[in-house]
Protein backbone atom coordinates (compact mmCIF):
# COMPACT_ATOMS: atom_id res chain seq x y z
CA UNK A 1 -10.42 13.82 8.98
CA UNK A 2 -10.46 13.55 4.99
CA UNK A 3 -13.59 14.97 3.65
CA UNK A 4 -14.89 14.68 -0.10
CA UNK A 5 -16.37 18.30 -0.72
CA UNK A 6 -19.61 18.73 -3.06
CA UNK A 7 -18.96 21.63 -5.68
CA UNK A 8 -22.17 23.58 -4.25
CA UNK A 9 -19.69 23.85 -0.73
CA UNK A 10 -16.62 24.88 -2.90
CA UNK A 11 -18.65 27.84 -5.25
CA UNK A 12 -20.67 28.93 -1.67
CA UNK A 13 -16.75 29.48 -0.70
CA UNK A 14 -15.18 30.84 -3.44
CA UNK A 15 -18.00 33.14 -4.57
CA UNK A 16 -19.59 34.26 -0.91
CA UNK A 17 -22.79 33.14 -1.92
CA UNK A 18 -24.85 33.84 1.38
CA UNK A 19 -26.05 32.86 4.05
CA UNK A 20 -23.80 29.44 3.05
CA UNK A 21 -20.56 31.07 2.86
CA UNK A 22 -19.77 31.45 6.20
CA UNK A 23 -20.20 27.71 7.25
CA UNK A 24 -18.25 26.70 4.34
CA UNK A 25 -15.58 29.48 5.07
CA UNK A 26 -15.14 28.08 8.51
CA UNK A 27 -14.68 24.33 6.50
CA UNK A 28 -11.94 25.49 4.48
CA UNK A 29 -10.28 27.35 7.65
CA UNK A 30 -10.05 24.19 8.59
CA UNK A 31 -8.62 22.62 6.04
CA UNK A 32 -6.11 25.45 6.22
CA UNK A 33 -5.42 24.71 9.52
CA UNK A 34 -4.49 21.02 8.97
CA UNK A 35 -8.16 20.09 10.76
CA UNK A 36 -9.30 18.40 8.09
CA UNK A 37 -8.26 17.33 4.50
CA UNK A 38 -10.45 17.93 1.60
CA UNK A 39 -10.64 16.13 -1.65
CA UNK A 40 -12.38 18.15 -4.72
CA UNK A 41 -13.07 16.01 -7.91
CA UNK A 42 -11.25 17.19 -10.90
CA UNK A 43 -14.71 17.97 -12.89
CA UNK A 44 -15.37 20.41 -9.62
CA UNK A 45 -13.06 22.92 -11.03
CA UNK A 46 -14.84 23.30 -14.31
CA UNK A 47 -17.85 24.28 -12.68
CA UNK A 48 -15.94 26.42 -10.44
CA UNK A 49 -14.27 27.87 -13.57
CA UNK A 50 -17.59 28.57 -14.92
CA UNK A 51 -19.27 30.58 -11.86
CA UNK A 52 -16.35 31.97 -10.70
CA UNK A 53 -15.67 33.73 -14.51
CA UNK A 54 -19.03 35.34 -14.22
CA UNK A 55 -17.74 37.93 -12.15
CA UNK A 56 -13.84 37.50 -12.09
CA UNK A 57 -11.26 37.63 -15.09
CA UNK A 58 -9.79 35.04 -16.50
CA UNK A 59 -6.71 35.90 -14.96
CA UNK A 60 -8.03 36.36 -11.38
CA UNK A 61 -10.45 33.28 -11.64
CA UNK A 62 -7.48 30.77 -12.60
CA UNK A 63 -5.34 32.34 -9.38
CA UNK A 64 -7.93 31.25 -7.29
CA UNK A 65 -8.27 27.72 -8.81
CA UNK A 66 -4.57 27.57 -7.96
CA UNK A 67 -4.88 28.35 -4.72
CA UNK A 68 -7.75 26.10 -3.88
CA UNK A 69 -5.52 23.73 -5.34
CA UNK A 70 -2.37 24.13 -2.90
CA UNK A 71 -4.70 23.20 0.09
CA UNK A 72 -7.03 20.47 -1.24
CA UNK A 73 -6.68 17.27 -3.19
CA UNK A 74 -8.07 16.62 -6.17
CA UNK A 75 -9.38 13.27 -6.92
CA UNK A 76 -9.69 12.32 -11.00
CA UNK A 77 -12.37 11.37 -12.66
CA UNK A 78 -11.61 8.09 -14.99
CA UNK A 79 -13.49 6.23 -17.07
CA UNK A 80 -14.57 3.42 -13.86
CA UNK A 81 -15.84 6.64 -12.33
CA UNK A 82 -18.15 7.64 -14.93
CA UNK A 83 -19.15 4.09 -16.01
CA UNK A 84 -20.31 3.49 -12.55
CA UNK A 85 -21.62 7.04 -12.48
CA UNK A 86 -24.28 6.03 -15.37
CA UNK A 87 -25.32 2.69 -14.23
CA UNK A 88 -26.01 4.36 -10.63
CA UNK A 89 -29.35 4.81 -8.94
CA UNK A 90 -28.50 8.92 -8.47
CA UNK A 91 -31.50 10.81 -10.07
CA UNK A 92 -28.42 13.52 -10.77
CA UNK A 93 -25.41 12.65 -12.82
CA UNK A 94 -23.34 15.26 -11.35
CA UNK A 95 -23.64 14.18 -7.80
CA UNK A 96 -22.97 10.12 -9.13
CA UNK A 97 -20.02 11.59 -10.54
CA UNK A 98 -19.11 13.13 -7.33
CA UNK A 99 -20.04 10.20 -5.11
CA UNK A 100 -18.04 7.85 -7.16
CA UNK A 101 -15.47 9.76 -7.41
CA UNK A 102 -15.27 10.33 -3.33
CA UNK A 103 -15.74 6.33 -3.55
CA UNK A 104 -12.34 5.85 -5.43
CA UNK A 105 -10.19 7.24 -2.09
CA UNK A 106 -11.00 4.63 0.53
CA UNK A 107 -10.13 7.11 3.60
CA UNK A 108 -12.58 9.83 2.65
CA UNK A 109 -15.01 9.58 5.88
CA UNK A 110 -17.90 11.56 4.76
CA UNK A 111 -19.08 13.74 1.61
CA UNK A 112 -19.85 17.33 2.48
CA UNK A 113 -22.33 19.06 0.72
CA UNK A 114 -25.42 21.44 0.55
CA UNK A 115 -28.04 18.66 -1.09
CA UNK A 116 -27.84 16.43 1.40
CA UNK A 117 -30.97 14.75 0.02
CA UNK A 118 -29.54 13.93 -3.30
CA UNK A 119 -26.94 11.61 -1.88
CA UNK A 120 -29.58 9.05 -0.22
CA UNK A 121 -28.12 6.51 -1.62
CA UNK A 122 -24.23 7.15 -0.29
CA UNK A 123 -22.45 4.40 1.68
CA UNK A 124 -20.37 6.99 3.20
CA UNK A 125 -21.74 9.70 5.90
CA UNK A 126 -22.81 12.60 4.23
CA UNK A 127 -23.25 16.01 5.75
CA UNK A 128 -23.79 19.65 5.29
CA UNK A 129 -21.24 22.24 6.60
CA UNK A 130 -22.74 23.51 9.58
CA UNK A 131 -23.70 19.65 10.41
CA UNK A 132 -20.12 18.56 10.08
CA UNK A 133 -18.41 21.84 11.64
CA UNK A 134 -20.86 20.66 14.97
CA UNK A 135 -18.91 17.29 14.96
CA UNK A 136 -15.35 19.23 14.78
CA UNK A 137 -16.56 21.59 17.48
CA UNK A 138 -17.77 19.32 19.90
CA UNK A 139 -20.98 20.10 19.55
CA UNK A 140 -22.72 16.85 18.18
């Protein structure tokens, strides 16, 4: 299953951020695991940079980019992807960024992230962690 991954799933990884850490722990297990494949937009790791360095040095925080980057696929951002991005209907500019970015790999089959709400207007599924780690498990 190839999954695009909202950066609010990647930093709740990366940076324990609780209670969300442990569903999206279990997601990149996964991914680990062969389950699933995820895709991370190139702009993600910015962002990533930028939490991550709040608490990590330099050093440590680019180790664990690269590592995040030997079991996930990151998807560029071009300029199609940020032209769309600004003549979308997305209230937030970050998450039309994402979308159309997920968008530009046609077997992504859903977009997994923590603001569900903000990606009404998707034409892929969209789900949260726990929602999606029901679907692997059998559950939904």
């Amino acid at each position: 299953m190839n999954l695009f991954i909202d950066t609010n799933v990647v930093i709740d990884y990366l940076a324990d951020r609780q209670p969300f850490s442990e569903a999206a722990a279990e997601l990149f297990q996964n991914a680990e695991q062969g389950i699933v494949t995820l895709f991370i937009s190139a702009v993600s790791y910015n962002n990533i940079y930028y939490i991550l360095r709040q608490s990590l040095t330099n050093a440590a925080t680019i180790k664990v980019l690269d590592e995040l980057s030997d079991f996930t696929e990151i998807v560029d951002v071009n300029s199609p992807v940020i032209k769309k991005s600004l003549k979308s209907d997305f209230r937030d500019f970050e998450d039309a960024v994402q979308y159309n970015c997920a968008l530009t790999v046609p077997k992504i089959k859903a977009i997994i992230t923590r603001n569900e709400k903000d990606f009404k207007k998707s034409t892929v599924s969209v789900f949260s962690p726990a929602e999606l780690l029901a679907i692997i498990n059998g559950e939904k």
